[in-house]
Protein backbone atom coordinates (compact mmCIF):
# COMPACT_ATOMS: atom_id res chain seq x y z
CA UNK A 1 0.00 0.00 0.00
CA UNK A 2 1.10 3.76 -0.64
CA UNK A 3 1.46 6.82 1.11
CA UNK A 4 -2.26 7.86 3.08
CA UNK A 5 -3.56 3.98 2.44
CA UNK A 6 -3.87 4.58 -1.41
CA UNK A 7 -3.80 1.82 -3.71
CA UNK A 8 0.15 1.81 -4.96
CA UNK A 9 -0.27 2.32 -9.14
CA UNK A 10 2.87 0.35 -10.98
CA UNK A 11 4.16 2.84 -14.07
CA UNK A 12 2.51 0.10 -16.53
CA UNK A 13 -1.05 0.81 -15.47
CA UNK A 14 -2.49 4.08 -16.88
CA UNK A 15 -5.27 4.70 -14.65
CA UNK A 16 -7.56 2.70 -12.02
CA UNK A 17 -11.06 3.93 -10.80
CA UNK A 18 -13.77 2.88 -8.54
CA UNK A 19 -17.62 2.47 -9.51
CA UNK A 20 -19.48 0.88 -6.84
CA UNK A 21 -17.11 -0.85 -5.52
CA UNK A 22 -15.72 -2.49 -8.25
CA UNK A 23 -12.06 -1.52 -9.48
CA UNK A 24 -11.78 -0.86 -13.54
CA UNK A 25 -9.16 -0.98 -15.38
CA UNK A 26 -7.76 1.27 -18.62
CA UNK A 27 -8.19 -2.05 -20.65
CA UNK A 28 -11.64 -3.01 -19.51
CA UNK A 29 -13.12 0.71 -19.86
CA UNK A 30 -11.19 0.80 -23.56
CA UNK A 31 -13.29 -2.64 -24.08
CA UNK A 32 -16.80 -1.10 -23.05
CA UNK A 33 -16.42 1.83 -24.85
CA UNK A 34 -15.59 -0.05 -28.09
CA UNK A 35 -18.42 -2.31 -27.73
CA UNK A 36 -20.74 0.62 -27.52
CA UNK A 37 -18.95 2.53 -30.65
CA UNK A 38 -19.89 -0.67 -32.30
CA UNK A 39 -22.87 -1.01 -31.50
CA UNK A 40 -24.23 2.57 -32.42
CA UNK A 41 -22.50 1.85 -35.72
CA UNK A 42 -24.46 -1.38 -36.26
CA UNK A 43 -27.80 0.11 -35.34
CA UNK A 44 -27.24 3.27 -37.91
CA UNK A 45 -26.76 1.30 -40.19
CA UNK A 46 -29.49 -1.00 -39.17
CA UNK A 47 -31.84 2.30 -39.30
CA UNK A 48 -30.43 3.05 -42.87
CA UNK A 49 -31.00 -0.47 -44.51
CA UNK A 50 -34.88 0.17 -42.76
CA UNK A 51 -34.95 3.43 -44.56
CA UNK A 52 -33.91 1.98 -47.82
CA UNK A 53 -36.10 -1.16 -47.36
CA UNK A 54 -39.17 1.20 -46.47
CA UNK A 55 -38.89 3.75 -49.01
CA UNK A 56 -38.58 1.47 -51.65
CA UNK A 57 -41.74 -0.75 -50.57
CA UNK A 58 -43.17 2.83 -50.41
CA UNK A 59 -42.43 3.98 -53.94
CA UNK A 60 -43.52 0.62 -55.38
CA UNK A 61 -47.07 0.91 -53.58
CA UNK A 62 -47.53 4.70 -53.57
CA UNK A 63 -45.46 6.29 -56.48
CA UNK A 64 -42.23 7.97 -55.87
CA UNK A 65 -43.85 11.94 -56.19
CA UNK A 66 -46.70 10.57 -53.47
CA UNK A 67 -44.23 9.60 -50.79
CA UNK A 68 -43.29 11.94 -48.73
CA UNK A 69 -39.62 11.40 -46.31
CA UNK A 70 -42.16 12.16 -43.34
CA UNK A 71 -44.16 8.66 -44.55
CA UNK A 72 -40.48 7.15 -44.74
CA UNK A 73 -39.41 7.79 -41.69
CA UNK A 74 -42.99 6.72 -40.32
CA UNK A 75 -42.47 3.98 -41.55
CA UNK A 76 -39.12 2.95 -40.04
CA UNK A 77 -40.36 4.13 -36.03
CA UNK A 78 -38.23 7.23 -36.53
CA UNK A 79 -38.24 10.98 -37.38
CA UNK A 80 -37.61 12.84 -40.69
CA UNK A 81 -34.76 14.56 -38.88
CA UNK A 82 -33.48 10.67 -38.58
CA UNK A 83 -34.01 10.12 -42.09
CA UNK A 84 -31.96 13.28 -43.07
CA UNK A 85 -28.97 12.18 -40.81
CA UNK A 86 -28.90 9.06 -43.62
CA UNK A 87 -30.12 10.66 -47.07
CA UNK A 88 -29.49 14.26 -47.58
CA UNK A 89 -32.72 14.15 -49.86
CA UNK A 90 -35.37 11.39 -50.91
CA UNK A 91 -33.78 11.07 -54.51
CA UNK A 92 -30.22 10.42 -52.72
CA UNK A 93 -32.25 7.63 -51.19
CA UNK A 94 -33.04 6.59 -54.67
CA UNK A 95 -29.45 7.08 -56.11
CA UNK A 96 -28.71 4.08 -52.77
CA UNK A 97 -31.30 1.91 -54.33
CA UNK A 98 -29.85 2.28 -58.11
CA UNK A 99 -25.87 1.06 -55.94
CA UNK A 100 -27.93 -1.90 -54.56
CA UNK A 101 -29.40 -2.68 -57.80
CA UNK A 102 -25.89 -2.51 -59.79
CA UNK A 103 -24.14 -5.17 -56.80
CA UNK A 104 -27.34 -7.42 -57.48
CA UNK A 105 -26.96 -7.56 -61.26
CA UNK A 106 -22.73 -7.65 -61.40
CA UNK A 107 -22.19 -10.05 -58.03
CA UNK A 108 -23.01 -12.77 -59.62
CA UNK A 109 -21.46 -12.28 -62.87
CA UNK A 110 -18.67 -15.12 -63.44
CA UNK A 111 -17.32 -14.09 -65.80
CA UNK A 112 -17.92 -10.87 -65.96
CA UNK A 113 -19.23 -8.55 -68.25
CA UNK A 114 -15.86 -7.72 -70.19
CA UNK A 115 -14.90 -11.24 -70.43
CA UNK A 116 -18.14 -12.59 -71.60
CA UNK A 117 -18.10 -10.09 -74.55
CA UNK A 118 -14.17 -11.02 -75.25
CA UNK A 119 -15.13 -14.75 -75.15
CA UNK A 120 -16.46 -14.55 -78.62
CA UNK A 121 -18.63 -17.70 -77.71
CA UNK A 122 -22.45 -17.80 -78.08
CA UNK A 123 -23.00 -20.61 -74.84
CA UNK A 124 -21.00 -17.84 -72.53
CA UNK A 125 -23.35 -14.91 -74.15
CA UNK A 126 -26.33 -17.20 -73.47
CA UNK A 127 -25.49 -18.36 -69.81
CA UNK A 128 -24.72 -14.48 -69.09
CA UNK A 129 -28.25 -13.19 -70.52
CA UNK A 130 -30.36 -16.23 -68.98
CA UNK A 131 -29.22 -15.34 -66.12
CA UNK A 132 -29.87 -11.66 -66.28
CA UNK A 133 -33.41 -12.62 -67.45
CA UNK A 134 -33.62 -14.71 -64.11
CA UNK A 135 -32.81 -11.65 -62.07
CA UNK A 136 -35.48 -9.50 -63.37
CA UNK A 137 -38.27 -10.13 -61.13
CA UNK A 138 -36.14 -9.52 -57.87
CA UNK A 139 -34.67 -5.85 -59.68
CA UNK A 140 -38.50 -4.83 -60.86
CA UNK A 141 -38.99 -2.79 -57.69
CA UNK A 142 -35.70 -1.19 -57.74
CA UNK A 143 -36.31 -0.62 -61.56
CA UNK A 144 -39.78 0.49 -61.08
CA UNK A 145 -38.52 2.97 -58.26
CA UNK A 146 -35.72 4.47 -59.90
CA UNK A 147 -37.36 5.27 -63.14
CA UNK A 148 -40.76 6.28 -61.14
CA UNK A 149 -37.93 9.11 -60.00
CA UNK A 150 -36.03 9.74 -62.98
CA UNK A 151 -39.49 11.45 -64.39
CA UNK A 152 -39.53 14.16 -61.98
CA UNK A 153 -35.85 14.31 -60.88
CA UNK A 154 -33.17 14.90 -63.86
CA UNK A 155 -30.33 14.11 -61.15
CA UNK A 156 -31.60 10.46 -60.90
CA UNK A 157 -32.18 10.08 -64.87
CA UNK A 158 -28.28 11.17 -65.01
CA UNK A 159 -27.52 8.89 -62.56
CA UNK A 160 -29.19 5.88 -64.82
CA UNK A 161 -27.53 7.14 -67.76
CA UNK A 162 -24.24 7.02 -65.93
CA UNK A 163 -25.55 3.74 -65.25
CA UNK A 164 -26.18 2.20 -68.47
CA UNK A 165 -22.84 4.04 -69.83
CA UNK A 166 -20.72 1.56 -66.91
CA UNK A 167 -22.30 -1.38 -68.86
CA UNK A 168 -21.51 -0.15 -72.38
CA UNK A 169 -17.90 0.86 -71.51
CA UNK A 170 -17.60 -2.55 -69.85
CA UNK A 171 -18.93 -3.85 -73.22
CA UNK A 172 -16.84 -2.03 -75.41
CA UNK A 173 -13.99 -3.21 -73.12
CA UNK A 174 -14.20 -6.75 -74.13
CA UNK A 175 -13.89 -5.55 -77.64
CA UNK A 176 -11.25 -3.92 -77.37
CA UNK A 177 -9.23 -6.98 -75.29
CA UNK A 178 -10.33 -9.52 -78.19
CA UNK A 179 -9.54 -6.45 -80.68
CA UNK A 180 -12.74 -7.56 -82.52
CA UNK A 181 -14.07 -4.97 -85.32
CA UNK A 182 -13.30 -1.87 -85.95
CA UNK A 183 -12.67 0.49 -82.63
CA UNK A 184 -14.95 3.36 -84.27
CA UNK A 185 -17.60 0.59 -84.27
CA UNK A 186 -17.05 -0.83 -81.03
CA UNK A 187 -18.98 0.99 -78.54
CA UNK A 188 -21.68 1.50 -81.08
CA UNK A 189 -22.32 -2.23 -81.25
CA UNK A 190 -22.29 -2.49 -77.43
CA UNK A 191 -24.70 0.14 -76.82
CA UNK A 192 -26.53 -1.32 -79.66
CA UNK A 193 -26.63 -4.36 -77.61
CA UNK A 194 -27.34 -3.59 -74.23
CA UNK A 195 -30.44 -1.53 -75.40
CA UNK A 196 -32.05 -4.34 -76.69
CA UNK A 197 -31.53 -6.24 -73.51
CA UNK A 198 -32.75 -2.77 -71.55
CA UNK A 199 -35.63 -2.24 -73.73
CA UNK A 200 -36.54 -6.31 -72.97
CA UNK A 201 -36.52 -5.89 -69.50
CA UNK A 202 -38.56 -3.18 -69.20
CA UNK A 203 -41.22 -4.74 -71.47
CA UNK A 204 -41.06 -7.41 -69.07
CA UNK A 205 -41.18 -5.29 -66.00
CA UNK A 206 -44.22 -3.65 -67.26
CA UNK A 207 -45.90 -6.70 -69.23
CA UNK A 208 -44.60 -9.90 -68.03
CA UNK A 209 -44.02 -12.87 -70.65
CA UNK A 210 -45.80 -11.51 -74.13
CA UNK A 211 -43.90 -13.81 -75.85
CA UNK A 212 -42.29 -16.99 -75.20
CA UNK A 213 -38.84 -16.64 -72.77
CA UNK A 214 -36.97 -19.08 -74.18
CA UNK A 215 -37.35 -17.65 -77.93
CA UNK A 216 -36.96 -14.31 -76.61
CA UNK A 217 -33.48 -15.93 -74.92
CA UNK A 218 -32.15 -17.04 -78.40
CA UNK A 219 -33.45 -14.41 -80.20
CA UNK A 220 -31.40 -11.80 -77.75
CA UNK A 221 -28.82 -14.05 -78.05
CA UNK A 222 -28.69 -14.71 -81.97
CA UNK A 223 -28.56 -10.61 -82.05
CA UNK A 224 -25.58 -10.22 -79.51
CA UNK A 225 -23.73 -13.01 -81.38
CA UNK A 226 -24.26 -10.48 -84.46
CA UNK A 227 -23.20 -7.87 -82.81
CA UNK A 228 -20.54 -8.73 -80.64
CA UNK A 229 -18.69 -11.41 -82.23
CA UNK A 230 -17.32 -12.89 -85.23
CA UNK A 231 -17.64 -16.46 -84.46
């Protein structure tokens, strides 16, 4: 023990407190407040993946210009002051959906994009676009959504066409590893291409089946083949 009965503190141990009786350590405190930095972190972004969950079930039942961020943040158990701690606007909100969208349609890609246009081979063309047309119906809100916005806010219809243009360069990469056609031509026949799959899947998203899938399949297939390579 130490001078006056204090507890003697070796020059290894930063600092020692009591609460209730109970003697803390630096280490132990460090711990606790850690746990609780990590904890708020998980529940913002619990409160954000709400947010984006809510708006878009919103905008799919109610139309993007009907929903309000009050209704949003309703909707969630919070306030709108809550909602603009997360989305500076509604339509950033939107712009979060369109990044969700774009990891559902390329995370699965193997290969990807580039390399399926380089491969020159109609079965990897094929395998890619089935599976795109398998992903449709899980994408139709987030389609739905983002275009619902794109009619009343020109920042989101930018942000699509910034969207599509990722795909075409991608495209229009694989050309130009394969150094297939003409480069003048090249991103001409990949835009060329990807609209007809675009203009598909909205048809779909609007229509359903009007014709049969798997001749719609080849079809789409038979014209990237044309397009794309030389095979």
């Amino acid at each position: 023990m130490g001078v006056g009965g204090k507890l003697a503190v070796d020059a290894h141990t930063l600092f020692t407190y009591r609460h209730r009786g109970v003697v803390h350590t630096s280490a132990r405190h460090s711990h606790l407040v850690g746990t609780m930095v990590g904890l708020r972190k998980a529940q913002k972004e619990m409160t954000r993946t709400l947010l984006l969950e809510t708006g878009l079930d919103l905008f799919n039942r109610n139309g993007y210009s009907a929903t309000t961020v009050d209704e949003i943040a309703a909707g969630v158990g919070t306030t709108r002051t809550t909602f603009y701690l997360h989305f500076p606007s509604k339509a950033d909100l939107v712009r979060s959906l369109v990044a969700t969208a774009d990891d559902m349609l390329t995370s699965i890609d193997e290969p990807a994009l580039p390399a399926v246009v380089a491969s020159n081979d109609r079965e990897t063309i094929k395998v890619f676009l089935g599976h795109k047309f398998d992903q449709w119906a899980d994408l139709k809100p987030y389609i739905t959504a983002t275009h619902q916005a794109a009619a009343v806010e020109p920042d989101i219809q930018s942000t699509i066409d910034q969207w599509f243009d990722h795909a075409i360069n991608d495209m229009t990469l694989g050309l130009d590893e394969a150094n297939r056609f003409p480069q003048e031509s090249r991103r001409v026949r990949c835009a060329m291409a990807f609209g007809e799959l675009e203009f598909l899947s909205r048809r779909w998203m609007r229509l359903g089946w009007t014709v049969d899938r798997d001749t719609a399949l080849e079809t789409l297939v038979d014209s990237w083949c044309q397009l794309l390579t030389d095979a």
